[in-house]
C-alpha atoms as a PDB file:
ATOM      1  CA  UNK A   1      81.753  78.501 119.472  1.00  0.00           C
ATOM      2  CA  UNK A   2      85.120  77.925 120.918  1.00  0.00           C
ATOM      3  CA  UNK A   3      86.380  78.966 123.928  1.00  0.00           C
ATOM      4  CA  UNK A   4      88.615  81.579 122.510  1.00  0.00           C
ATOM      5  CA  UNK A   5      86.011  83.254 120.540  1.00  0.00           C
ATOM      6  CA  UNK A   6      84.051  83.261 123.182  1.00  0.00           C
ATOM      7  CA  UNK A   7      86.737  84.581 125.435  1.00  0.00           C
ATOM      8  CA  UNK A   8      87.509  87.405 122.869  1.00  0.00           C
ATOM      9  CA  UNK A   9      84.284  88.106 122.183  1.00  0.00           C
ATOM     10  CA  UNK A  10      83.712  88.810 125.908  1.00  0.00           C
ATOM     11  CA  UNK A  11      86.557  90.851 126.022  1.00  0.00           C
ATOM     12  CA  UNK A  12      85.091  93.044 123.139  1.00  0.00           C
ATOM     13  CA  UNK A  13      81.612  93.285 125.020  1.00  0.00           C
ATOM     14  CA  UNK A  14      83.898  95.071 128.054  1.00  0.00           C
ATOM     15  CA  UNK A  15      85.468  97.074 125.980  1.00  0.00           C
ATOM     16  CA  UNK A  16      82.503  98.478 123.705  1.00  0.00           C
ATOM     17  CA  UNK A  17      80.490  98.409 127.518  1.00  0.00           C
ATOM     18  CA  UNK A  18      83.622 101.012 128.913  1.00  0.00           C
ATOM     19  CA  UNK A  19      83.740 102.970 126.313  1.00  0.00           C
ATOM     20  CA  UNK A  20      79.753 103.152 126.515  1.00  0.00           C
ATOM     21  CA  UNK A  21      79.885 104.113 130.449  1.00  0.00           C
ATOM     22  CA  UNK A  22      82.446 107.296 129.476  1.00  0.00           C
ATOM     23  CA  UNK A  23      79.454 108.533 127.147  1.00  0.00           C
ATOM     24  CA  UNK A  24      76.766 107.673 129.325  1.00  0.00           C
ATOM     25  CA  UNK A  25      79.183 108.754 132.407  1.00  0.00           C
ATOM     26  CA  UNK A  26      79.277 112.420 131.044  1.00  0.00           C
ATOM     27  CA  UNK A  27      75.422 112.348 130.194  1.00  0.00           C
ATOM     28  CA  UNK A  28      75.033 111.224 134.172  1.00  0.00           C
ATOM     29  CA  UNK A  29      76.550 113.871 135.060  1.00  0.00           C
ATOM     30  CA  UNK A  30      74.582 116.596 133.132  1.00  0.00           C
ATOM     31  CA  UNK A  31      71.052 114.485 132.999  1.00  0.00           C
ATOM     32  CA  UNK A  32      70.979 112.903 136.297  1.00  0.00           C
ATOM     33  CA  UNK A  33      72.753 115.661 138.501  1.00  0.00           C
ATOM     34  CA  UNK A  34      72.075 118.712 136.523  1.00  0.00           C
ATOM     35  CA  UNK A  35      68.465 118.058 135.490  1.00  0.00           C
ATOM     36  CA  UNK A  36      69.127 119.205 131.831  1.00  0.00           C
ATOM     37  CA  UNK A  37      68.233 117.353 129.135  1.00  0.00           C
ATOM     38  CA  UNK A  38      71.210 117.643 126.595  1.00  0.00           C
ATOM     39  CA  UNK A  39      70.636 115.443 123.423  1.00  0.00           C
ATOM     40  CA  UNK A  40      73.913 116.689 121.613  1.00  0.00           C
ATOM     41  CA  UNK A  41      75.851 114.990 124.119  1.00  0.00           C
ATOM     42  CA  UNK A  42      76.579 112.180 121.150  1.00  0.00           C
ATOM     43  CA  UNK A  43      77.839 115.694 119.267  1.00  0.00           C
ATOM     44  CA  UNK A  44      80.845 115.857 121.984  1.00  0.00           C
ATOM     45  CA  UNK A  45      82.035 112.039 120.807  1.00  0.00           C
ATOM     46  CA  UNK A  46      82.209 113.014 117.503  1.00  0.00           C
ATOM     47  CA  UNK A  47      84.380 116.226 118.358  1.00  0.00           C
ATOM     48  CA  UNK A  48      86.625 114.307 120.602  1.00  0.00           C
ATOM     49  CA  UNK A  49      87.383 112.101 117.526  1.00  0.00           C
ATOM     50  CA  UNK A  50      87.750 114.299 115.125  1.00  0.00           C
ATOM     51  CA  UNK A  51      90.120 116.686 117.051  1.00  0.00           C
ATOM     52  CA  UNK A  52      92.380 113.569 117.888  1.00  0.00           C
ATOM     53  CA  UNK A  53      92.326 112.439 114.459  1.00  0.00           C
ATOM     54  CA  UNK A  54      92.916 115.662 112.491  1.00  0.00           C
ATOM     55  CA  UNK A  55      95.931 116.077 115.467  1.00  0.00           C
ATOM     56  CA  UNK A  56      97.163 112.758 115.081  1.00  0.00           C
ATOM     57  CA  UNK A  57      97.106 113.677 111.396  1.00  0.00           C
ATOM     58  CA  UNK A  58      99.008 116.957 111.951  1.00  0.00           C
ATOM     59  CA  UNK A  59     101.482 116.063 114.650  1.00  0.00           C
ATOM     60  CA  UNK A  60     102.424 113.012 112.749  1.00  0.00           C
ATOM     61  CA  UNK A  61     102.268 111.140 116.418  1.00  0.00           C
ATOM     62  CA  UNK A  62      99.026 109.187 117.734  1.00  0.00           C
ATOM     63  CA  UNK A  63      99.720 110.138 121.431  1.00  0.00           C
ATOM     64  CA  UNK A  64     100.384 114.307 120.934  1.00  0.00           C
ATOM     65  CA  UNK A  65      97.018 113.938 119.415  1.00  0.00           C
ATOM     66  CA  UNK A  66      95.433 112.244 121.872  1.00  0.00           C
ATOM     67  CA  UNK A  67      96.924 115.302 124.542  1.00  0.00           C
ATOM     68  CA  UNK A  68      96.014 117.907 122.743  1.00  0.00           C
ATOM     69  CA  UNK A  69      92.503 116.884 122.003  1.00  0.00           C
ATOM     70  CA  UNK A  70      91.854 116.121 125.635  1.00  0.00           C
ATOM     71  CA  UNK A  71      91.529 119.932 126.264  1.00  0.00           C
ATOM     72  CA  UNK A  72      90.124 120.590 123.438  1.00  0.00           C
ATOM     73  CA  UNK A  73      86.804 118.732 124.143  1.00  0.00           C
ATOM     74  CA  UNK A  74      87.046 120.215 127.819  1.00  0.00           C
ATOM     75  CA  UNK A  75      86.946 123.801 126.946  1.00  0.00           C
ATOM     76  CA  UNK A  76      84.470 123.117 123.895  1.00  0.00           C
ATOM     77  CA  UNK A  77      82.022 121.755 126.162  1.00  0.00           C
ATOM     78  CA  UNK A  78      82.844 124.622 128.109  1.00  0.00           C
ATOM     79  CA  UNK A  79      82.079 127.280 125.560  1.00  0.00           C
ATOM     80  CA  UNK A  80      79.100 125.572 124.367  1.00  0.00           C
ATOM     81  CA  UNK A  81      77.430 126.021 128.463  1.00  0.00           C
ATOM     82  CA  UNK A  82      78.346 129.438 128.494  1.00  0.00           C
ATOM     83  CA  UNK A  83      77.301 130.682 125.061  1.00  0.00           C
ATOM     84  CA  UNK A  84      73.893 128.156 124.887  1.00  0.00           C
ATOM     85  CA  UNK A  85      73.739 125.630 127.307  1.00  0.00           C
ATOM     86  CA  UNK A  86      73.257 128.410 130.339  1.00  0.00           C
ATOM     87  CA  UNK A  87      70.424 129.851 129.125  1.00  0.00           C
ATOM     88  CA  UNK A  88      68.608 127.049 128.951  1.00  0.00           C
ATOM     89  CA  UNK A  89      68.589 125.670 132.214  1.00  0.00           C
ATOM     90  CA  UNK A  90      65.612 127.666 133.516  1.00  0.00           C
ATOM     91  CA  UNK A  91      63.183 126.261 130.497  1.00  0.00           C
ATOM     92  CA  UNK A  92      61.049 123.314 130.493  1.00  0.00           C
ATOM     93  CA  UNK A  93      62.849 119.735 129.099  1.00  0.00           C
ATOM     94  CA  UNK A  94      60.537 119.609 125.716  1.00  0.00           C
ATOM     95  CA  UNK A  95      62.325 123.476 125.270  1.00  0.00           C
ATOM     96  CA  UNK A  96      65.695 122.056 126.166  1.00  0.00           C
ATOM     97  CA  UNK A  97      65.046 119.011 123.480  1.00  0.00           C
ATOM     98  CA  UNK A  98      64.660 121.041 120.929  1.00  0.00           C
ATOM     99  CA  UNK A  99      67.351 123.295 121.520  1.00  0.00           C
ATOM    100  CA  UNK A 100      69.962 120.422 121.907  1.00  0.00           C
ATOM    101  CA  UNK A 101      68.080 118.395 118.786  1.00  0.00           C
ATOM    102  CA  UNK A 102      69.097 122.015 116.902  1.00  0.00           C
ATOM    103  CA  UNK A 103      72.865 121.751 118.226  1.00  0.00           C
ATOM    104  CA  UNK A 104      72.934 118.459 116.987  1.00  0.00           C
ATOM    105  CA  UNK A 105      71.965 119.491 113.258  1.00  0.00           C
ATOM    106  CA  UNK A 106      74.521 122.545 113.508  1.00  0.00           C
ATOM    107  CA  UNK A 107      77.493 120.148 114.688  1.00  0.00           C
ATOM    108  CA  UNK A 108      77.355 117.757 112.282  1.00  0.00           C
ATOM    109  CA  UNK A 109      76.792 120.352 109.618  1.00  0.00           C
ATOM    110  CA  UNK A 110      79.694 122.291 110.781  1.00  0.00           C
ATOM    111  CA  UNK A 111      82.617 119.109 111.179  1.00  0.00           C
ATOM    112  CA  UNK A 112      80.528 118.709 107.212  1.00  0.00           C
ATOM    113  CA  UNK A 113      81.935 122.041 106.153  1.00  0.00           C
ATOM    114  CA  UNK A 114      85.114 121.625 108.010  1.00  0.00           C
ATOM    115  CA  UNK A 115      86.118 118.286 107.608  1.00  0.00           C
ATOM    116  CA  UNK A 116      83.983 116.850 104.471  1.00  0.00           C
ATOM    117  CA  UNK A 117      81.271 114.739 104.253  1.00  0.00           C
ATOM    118  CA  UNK A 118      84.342 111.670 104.014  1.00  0.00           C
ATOM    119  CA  UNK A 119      85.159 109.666 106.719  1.00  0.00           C
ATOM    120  CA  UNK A 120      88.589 110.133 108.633  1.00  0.00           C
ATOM    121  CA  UNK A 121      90.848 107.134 110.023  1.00  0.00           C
ATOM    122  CA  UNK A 122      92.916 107.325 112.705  1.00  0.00           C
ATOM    123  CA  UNK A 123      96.057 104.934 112.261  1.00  0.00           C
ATOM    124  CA  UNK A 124      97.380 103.558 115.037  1.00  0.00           C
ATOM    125  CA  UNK A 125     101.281 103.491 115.987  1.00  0.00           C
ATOM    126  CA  UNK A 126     103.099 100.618 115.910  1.00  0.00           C
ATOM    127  CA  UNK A 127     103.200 100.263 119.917  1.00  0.00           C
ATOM    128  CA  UNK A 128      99.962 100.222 120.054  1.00  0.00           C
ATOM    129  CA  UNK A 129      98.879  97.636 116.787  1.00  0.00           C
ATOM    130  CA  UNK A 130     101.021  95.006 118.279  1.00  0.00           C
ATOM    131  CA  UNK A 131      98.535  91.778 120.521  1.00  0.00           C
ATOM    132  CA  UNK A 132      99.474  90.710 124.177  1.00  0.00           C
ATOM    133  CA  UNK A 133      98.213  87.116 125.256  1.00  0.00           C
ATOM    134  CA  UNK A 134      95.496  87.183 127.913  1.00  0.00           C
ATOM    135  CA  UNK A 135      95.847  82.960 127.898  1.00  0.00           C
ATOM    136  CA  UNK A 136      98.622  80.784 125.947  1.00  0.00           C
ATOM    137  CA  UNK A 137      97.434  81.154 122.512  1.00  0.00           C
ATOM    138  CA  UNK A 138      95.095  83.494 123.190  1.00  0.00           C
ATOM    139  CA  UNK A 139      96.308  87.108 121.720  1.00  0.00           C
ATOM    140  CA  UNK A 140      94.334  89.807 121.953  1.00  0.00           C
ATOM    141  CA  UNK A 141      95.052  93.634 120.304  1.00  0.00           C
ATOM    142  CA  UNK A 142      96.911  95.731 122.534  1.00  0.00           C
ATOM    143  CA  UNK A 143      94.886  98.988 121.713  1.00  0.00           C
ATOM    144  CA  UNK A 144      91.417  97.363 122.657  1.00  0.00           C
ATOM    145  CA  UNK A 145      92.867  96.382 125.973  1.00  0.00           C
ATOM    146  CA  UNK A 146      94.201  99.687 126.665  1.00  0.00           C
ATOM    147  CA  UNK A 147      91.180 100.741 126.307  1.00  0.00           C
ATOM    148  CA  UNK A 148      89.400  98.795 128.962  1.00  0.00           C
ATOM    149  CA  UNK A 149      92.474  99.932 131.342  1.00  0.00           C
ATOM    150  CA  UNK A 150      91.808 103.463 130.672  1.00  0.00           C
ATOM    151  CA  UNK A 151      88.068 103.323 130.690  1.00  0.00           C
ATOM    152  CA  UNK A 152      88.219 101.666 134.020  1.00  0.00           C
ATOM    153  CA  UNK A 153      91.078 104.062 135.578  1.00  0.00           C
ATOM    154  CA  UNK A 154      88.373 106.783 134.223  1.00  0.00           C
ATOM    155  CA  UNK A 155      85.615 105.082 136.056  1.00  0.00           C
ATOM    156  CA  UNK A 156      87.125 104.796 139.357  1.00  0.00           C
ATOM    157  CA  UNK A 157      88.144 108.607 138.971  1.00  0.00           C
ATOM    158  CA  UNK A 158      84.218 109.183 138.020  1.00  0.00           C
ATOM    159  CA  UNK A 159      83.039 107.754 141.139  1.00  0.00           C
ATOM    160  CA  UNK A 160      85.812 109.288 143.773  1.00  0.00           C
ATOM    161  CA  UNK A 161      85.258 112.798 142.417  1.00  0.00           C
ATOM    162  CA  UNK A 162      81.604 112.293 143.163  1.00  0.00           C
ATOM    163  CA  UNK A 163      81.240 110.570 146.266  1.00  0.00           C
ATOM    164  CA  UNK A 164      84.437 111.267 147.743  1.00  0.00           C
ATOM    165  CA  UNK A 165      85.843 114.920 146.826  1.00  0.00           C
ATOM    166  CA  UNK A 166      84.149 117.725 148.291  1.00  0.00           C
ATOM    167  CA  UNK A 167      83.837 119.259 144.446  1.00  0.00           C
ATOM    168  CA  UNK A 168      81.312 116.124 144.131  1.00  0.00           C
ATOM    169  CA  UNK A 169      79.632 117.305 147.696  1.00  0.00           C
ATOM    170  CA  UNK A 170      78.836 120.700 145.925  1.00  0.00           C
ATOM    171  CA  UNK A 171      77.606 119.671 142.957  1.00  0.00           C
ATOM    172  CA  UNK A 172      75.207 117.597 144.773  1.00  0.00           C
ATOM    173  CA  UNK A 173      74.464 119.738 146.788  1.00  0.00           C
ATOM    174  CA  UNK A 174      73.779 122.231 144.277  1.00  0.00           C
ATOM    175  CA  UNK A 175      71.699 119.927 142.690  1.00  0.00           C
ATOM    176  CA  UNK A 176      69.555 119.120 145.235  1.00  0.00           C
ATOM    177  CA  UNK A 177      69.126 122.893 146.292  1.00  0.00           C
ATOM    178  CA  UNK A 178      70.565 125.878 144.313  1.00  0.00           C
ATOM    179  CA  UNK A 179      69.658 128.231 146.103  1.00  0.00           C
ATOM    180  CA  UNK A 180      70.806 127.017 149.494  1.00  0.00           C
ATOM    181  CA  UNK A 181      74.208 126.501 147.931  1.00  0.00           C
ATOM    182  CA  UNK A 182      74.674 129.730 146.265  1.00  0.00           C
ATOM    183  CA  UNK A 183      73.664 131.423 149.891  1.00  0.00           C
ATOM    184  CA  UNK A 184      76.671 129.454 151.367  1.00  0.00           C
ATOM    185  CA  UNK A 185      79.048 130.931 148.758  1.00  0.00           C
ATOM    186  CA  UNK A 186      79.693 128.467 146.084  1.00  0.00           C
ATOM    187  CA  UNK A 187      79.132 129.897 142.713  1.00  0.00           C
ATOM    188  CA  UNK A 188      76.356 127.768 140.818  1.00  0.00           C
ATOM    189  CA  UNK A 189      77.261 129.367 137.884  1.00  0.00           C
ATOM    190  CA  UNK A 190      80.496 128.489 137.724  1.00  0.00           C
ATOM    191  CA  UNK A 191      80.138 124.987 138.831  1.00  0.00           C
ATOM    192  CA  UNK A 192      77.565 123.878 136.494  1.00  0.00           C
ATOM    193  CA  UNK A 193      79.897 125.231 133.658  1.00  0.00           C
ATOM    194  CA  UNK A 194      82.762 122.949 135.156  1.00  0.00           C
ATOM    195  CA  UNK A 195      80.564 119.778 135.320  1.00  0.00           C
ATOM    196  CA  UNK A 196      79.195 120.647 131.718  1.00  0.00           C
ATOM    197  CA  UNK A 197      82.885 120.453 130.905  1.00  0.00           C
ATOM    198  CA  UNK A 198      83.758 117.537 131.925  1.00  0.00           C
ATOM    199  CA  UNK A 199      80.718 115.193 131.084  1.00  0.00           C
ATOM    200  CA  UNK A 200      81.882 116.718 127.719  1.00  0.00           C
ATOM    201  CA  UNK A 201      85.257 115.624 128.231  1.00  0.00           C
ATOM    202  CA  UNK A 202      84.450 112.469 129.483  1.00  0.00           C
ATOM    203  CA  UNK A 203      82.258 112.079 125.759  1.00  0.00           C
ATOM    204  CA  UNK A 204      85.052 113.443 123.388  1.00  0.00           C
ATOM    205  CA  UNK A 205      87.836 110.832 125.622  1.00  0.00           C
ATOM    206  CA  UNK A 206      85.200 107.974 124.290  1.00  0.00           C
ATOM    207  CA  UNK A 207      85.461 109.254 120.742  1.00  0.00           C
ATOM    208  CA  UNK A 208      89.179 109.244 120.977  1.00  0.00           C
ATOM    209  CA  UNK A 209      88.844 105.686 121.573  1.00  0.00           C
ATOM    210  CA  UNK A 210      86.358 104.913 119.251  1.00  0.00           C
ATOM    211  CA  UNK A 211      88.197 107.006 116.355  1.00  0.00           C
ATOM    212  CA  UNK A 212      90.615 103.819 115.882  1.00  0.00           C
ATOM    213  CA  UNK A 213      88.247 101.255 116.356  1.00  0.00           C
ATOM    214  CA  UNK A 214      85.657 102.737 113.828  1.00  0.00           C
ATOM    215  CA  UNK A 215      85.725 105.363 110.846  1.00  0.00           C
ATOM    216  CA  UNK A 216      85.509 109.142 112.175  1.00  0.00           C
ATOM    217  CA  UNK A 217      82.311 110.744 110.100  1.00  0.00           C
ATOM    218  CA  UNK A 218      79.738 112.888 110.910  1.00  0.00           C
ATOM    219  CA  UNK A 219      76.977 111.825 112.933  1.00  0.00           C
ATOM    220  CA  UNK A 220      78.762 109.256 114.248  1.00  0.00           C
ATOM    221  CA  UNK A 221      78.023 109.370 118.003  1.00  0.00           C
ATOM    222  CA  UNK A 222      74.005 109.722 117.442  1.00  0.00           C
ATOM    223  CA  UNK A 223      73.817 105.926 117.811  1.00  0.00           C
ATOM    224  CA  UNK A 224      75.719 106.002 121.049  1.00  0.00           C
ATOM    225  CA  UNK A 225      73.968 108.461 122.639  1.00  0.00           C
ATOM    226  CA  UNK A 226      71.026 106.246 122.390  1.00  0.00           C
ATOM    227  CA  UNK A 227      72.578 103.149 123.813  1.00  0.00           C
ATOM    228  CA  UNK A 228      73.772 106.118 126.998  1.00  0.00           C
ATOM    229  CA  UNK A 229      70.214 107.125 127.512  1.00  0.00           C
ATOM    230  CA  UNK A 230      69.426 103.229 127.871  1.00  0.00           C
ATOM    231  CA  UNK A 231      72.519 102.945 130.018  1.00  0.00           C
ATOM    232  CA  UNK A 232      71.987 105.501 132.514  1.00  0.00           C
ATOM    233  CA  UNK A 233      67.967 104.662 132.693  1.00  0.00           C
ATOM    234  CA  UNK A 234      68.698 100.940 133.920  1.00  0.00           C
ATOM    235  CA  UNK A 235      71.491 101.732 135.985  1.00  0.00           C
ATOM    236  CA  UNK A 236      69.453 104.982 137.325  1.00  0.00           C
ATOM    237  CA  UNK A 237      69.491 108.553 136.645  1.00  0.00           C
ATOM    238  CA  UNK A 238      72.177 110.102 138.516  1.00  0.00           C
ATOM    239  CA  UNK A 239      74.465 107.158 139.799  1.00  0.00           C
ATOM    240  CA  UNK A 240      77.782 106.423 138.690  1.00  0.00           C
ATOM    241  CA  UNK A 241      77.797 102.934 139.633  1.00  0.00           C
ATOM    242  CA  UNK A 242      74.447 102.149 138.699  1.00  0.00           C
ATOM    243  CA  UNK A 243      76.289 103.147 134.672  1.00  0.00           C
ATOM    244  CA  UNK A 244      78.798 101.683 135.025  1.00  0.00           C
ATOM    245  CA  UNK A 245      76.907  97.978 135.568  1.00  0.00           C
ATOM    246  CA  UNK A 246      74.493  98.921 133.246  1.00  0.00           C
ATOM    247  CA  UNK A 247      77.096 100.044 130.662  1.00  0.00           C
ATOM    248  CA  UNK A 248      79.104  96.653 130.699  1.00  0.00           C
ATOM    249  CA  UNK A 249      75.716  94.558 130.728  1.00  0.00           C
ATOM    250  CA  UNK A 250      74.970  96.589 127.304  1.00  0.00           C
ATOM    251  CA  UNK A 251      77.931  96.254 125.515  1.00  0.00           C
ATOM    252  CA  UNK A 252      78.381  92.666 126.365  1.00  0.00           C
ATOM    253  CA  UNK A 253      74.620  92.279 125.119  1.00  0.00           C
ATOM    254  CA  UNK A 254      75.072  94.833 122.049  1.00  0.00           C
END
């Protein structure tokens, strides 16, 4: 192996290991601090790539897509906690299995119906399908390193708006005791909506970047949601950082 396959090869691991950590960041968040078990997380990747492809598709412009699909997959996560997700919190984690293992059938039947069993492609614009040189002679595609920028910006954002922001103080803290928090005010409700949302976010912002990479289809984010579960076991239920290092170790690895 040269040196420049190798070098390009290791820049693909970091990549494919980012874009892992924003799945597995999102499950974290719901698994690790919410204590619910939510196996239709992969279901929220495959959302956020269809509704940036079938955007991109109707906007005619690869970054209007990308926008518009970012809230999208925040308030569809959103939805999905308060007409399901919320009344499941109080069952035991074989209920909430099946429940989520049902969600995941009824997605991927749904985008089906919607969408066709056919797989979509998201094109990229010519801005981004250009190659920058990480060494002399060495170019690498643009897109793929954008995504490691954004994946990392996303990462650092991850672990500041848990351990530093007093939002992340509450969830904890509502995590830890419920009760307790709800007697000081802060509605529990509410919050565990709001982190729903965003691990869901967080997902569909993977698929976004996947959705160029790969071939948008249904089911596609099943796969990945095993390599999160992996991710976020090693690196340890509940910690950011712990994913993140465990993330990069498995796509490099993968």
């Amino acid at each position: 192996m040269t040196f420049t396959l190798f070098l390009e090869q290791a820049f693909n691991g970091f990549q494919a290991g980012i874009t892992l950590f924003l799945i597995a960041a999102g499950l974290t968040l719901i698994l690790g601090i919410m204590d619910f078990v939510f196996l239709a997380h992969g279901s929220q990747v495959m959302i956020g790539a269809y509704a940036a492809a079938s955007l991109t598709a109707l906007t005619q412009n690869f970054y209007l897509g990308i926008i518009f699909a970012i809230p999208i997959t925040f308030f569809a996560g959103y939805a999905l906690e308060y007409l399901i997700i919320r009344h499941l919190y109080k069952r035991d984690h074989m209920e909430q299995v099946l429940a989520t293992f049902g969600l995941i059938l009824f997605f991927n039947e749904a985008i089906r119906v919607g969408f066709g069993p056919a797989a979509l492609h998201s094109n990229l614009p010519a801005s981004l399908s250009g190659f920058v040189y990480i060494l002399p002679e060495i170019p690498y595609p643009e897109f793929r390193l954008l995504v490691i920028l954004i994946g990392f910006a996303c990462a650092v954002g991850i672990h500041v708006l848990v351990s530093r922001t007093r939002l992340g103080a509450t969830v904890r803290a509502g995590a830890s005791n419920a009760a307790m928090t709800a007697a000081l005010g802060v509605n529990i409700t509410r919050l565990r909506r709001l982190v729903f949302a965003i691990g869901a976010c967080f997902a569909g912002v993977a698929g976004m970047m996947l959705g160029p990479l790969t071939s948008v289809e249904p089911g596609m984010g099943e796969p990945l949601l095993i390599l999160s579960l992996v991710v976020i076991i090693i690196g340890g239920i509940g910690s950011v950082r712990g994913a993140f290092i465990a993330a990069i170790i498995v796509g490099m690895v993968d």
